[in-house]
N, C-alpha and C. Protein backbone atom coordinates (compact mmCIF):
# COMPACT_ATOMS: atom_id res chain seq x y z
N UNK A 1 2.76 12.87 -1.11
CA UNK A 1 2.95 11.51 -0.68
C UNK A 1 3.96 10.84 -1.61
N UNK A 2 4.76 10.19 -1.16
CA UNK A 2 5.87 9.30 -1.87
C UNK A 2 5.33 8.62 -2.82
N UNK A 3 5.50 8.10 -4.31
CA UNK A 3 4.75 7.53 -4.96
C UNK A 3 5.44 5.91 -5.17
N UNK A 4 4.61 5.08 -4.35
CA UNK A 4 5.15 3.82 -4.00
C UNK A 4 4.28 3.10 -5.24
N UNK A 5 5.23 2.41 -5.69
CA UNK A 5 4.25 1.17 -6.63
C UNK A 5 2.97 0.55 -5.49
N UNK A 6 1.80 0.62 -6.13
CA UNK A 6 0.85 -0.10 -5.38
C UNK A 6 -0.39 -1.19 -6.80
N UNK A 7 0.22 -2.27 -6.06
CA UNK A 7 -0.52 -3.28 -6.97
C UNK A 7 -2.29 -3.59 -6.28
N UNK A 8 -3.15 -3.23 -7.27
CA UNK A 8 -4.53 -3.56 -6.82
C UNK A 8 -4.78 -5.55 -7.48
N UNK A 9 -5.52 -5.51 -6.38
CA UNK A 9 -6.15 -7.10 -7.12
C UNK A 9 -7.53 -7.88 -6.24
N UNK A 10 -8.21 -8.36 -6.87
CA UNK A 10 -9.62 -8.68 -6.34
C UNK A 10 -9.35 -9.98 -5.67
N UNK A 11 -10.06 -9.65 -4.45
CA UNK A 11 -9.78 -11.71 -3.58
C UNK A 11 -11.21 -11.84 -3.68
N UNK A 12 -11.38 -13.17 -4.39
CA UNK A 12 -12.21 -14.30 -4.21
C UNK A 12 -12.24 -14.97 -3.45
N UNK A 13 -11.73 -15.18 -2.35
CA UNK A 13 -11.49 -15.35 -1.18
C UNK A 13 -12.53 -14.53 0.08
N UNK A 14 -11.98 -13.17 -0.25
CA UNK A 14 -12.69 -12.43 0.82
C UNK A 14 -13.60 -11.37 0.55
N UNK A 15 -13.83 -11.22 -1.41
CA UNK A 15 -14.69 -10.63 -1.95
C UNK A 15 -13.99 -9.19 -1.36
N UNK A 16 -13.28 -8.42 -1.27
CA UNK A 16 -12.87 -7.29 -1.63
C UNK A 16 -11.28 -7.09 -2.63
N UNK A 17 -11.22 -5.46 -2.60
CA UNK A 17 -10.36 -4.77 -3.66
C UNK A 17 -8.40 -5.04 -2.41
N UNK A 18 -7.95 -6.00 -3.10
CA UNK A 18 -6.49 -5.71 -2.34
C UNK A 18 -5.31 -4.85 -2.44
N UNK A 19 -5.03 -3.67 -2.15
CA UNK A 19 -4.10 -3.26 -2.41
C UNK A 19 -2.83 -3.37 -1.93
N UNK A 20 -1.92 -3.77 -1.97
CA UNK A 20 -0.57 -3.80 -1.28
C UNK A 20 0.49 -3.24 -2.00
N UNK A 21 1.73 -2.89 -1.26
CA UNK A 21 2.41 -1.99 -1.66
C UNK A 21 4.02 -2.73 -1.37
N UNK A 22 4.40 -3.46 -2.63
CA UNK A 22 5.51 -4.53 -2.55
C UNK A 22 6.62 -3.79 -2.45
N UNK A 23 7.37 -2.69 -1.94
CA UNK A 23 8.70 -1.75 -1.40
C UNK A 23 8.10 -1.61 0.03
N UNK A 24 7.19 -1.66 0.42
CA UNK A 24 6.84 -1.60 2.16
C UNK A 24 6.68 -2.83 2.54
N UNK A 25 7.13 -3.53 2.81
CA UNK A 25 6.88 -4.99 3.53
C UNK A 25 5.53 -4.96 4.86
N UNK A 26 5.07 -5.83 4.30
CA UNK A 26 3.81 -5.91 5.11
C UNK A 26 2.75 -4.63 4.94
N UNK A 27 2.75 -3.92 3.85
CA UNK A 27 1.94 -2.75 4.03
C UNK A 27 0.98 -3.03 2.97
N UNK A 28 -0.32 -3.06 3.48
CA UNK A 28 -1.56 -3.39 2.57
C UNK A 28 -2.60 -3.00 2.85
N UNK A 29 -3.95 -2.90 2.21
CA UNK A 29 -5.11 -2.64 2.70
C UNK A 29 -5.92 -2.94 2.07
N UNK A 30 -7.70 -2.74 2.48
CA UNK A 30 -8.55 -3.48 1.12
C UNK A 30 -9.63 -2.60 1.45
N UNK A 31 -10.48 -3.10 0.28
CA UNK A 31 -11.73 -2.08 0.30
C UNK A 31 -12.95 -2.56 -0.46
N UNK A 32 -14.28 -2.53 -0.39
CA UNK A 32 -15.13 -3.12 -1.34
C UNK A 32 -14.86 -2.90 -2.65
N UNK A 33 -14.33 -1.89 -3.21
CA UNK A 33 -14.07 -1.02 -4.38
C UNK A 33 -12.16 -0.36 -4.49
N UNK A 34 -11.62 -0.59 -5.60
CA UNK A 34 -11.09 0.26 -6.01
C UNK A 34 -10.45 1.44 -5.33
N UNK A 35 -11.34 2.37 -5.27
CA UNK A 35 -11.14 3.94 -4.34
C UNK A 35 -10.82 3.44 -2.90
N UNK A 36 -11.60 2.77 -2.77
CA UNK A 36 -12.17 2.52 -1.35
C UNK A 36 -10.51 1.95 -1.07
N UNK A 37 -9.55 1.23 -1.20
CA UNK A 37 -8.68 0.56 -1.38
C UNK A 37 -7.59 1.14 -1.54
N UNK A 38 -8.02 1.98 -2.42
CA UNK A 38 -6.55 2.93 -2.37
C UNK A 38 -6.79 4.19 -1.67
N UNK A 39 -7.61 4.36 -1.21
CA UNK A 39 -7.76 5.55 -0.03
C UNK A 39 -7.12 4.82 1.11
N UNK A 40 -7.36 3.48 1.28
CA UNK A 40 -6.88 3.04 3.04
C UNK A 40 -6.06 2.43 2.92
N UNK A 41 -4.80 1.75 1.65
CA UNK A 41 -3.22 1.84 1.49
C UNK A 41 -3.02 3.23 1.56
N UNK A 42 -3.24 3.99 0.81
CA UNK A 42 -2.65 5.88 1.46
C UNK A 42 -2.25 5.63 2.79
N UNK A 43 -3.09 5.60 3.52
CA UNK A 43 -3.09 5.69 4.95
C UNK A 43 -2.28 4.84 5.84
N UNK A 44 -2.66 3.26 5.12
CA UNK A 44 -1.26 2.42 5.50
C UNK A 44 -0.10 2.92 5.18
N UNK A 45 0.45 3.21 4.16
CA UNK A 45 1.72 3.79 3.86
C UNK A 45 2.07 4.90 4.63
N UNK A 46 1.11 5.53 4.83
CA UNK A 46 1.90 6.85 6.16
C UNK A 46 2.06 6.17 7.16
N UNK A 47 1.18 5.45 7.73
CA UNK A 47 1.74 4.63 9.24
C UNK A 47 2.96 3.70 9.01
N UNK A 48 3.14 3.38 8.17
CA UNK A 48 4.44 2.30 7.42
C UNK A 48 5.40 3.37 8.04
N UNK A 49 5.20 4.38 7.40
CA UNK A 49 6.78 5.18 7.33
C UNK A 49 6.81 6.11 8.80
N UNK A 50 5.97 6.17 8.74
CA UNK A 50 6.10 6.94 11.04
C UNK A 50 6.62 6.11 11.82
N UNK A 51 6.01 4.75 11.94
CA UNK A 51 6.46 3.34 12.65
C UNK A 51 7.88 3.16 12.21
N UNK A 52 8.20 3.23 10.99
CA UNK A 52 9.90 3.23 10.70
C UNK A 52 10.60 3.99 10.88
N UNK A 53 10.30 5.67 11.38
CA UNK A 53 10.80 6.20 11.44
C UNK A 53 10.89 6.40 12.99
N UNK A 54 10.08 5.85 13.88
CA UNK A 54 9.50 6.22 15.30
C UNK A 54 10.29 4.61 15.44
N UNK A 55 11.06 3.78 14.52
CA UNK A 55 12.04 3.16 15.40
C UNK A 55 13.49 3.05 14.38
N UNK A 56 13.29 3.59 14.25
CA UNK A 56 14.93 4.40 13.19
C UNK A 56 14.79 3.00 11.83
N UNK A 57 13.66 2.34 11.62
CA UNK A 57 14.08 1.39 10.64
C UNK A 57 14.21 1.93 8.96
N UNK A 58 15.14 1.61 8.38
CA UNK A 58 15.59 2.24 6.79
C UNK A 58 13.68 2.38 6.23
N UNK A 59 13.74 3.52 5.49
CA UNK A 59 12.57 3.73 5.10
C UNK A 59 12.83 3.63 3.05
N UNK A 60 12.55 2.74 2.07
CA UNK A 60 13.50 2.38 1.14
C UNK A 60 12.79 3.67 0.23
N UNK A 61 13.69 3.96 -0.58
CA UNK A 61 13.26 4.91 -1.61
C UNK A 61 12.37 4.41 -2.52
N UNK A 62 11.12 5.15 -3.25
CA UNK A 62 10.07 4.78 -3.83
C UNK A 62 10.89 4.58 -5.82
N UNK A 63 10.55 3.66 -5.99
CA UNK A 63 10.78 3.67 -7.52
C UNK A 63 10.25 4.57 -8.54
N UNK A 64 9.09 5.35 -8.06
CA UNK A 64 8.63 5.72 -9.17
C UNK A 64 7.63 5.79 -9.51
N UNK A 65 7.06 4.19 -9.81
CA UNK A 65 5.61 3.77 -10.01
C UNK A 65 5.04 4.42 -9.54
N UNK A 66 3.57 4.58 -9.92
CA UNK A 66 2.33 4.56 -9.15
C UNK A 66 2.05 3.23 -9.23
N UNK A 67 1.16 2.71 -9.93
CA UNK A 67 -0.15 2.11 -9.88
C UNK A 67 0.46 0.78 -11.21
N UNK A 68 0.13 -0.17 -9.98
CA UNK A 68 0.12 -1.45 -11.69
C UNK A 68 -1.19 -1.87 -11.22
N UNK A 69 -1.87 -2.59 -11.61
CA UNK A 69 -2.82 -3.56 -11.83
C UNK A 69 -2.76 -5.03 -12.47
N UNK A 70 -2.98 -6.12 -11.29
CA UNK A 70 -3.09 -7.21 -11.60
C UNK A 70 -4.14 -8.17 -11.45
């Protein structure tokens, strides 16, 4: 899997784990936990890049990162 920076962070708001992934626009996911969170961004990020590719949109190269935490 491409290793996309993915920032985790807790909503007080909606009481789960947020992960989003700021080089995929609009690509995020959440989870009660941690794991849980970054198991179902994984999964967003593959549909990110099929959907861009299943309509020819630029798919941007990954920086590098893994994982920040905020």
């Amino acid at each position: 899997m491409p290793k996309y920076e993915i920032i985790l962070y807790w909503s007080s708001e909606d009481k789960v784990v947020v992960a989003e992934v700021p080089e995929l626009p609009g690509c995020m996911a959440h989870g009660k936990t941690e794991e849980l969170a970054l198991k179902n961004v994984k999964e967003a990020i593959h549909l990110w890049i099929d959907t861009a590719k299943e309509f020819g949109d630029p798919i941007p190269q990954p920086k590098g990162r893994r994982l920040m935490y905020a």
